[in-house]
C-alpha atoms as a PDB file:
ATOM      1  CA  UNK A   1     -11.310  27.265  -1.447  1.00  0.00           C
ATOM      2  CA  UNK A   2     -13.094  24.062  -1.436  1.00  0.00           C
ATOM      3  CA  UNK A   3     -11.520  20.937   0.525  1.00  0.00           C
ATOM      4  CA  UNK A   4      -9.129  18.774  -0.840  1.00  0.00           C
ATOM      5  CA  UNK A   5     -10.747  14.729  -1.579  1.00  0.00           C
ATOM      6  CA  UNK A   6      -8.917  11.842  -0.415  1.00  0.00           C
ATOM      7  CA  UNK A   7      -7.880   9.554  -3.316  1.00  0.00           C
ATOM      8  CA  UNK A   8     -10.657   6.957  -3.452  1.00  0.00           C
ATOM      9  CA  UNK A   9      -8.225   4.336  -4.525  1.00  0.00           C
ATOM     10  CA  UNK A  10      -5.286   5.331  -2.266  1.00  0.00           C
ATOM     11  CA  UNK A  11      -7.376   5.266   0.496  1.00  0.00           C
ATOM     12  CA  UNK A  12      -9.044   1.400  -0.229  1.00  0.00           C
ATOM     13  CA  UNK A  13      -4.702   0.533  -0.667  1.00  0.00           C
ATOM     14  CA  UNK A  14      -2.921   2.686   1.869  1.00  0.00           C
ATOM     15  CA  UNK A  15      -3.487   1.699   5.693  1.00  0.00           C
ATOM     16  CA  UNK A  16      -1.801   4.674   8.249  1.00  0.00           C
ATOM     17  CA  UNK A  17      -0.062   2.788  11.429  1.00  0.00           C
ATOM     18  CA  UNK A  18      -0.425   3.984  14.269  1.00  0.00           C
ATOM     19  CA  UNK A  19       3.291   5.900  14.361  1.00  0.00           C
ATOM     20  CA  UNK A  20       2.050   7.356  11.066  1.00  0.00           C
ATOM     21  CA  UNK A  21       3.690   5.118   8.869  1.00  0.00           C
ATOM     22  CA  UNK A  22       1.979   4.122   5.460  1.00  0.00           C
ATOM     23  CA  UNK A  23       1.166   0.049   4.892  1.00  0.00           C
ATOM     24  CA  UNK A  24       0.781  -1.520   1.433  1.00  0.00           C
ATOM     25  CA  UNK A  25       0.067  -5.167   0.065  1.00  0.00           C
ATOM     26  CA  UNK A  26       2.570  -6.662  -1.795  1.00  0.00           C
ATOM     27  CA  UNK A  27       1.581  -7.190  -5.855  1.00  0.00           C
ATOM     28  CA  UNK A  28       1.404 -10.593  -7.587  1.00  0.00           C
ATOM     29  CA  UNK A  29      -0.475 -12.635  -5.057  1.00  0.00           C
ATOM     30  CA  UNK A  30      -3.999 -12.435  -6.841  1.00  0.00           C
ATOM     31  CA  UNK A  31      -3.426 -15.297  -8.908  1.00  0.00           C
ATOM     32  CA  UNK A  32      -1.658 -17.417 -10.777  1.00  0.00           C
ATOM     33  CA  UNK A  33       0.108 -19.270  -7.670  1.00  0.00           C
ATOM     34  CA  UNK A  34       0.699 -22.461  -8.535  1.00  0.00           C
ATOM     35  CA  UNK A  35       4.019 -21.538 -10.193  1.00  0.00           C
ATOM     36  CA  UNK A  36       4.801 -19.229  -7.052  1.00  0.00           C
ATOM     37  CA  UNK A  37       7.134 -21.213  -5.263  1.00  0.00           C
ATOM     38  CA  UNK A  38       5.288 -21.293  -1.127  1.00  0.00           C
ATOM     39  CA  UNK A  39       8.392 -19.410   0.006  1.00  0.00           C
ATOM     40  CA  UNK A  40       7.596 -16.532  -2.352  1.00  0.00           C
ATOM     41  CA  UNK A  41       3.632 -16.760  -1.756  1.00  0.00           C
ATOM     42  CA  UNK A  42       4.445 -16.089   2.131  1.00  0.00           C
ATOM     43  CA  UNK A  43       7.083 -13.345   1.177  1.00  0.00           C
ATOM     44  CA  UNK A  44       3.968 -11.512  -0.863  1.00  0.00           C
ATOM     45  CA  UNK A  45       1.509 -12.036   2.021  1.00  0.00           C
ATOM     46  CA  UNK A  46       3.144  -9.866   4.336  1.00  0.00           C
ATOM     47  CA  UNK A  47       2.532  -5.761   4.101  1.00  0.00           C
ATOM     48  CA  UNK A  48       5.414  -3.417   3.445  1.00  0.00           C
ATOM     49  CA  UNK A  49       5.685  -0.024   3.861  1.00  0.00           C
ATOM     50  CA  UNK A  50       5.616   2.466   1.282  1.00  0.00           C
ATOM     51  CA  UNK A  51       8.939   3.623  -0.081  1.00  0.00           C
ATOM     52  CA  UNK A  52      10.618   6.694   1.171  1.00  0.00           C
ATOM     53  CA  UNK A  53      10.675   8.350  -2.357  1.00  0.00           C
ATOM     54  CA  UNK A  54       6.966   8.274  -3.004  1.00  0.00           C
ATOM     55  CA  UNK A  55       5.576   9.340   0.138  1.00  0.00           C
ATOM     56  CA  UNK A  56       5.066  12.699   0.320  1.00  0.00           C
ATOM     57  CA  UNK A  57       3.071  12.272  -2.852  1.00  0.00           C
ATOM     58  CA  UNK A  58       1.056   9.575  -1.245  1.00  0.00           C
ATOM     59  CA  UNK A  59       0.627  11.677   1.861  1.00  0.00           C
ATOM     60  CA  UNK A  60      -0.625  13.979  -0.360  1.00  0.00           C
ATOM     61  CA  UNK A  61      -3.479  11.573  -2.002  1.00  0.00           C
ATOM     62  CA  UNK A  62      -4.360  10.829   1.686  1.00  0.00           C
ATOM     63  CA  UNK A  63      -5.259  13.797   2.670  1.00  0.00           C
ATOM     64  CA  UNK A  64      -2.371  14.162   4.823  1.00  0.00           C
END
């Protein structure tokens, strides 16, 4: 059986911590910001981790 790929575009998104937690960015911060009250603009530039639900399927597209 041949080996499974990583997911070329989960793996550009998706950082793995060093605990083995996953890390995403945050959406609506590429543009559009001068409506984006600087409050929200800081709240979007922080990384979040990846909801519970989703990620054993992400795991998955890692490679994991």
């Amino acid at each position: 059986m041949p080996k499974m790929k990583t997911d070329s575009g989960a793996k550009k998104r998706i950082k793995i911590t060093g605990s083995g937690k996953l890390r995403r960015r945050k959406a609506f911060r590429g543009h559009i910001m001068e409506k984006k009250s600087s409050v929200r603009t800081r709240r979007l530039g922080r990384e979040t981790d990846i909801a519970p639900g989703i990620e054993k399927n992400i795991k998955k597209l890692m490679g994991l």
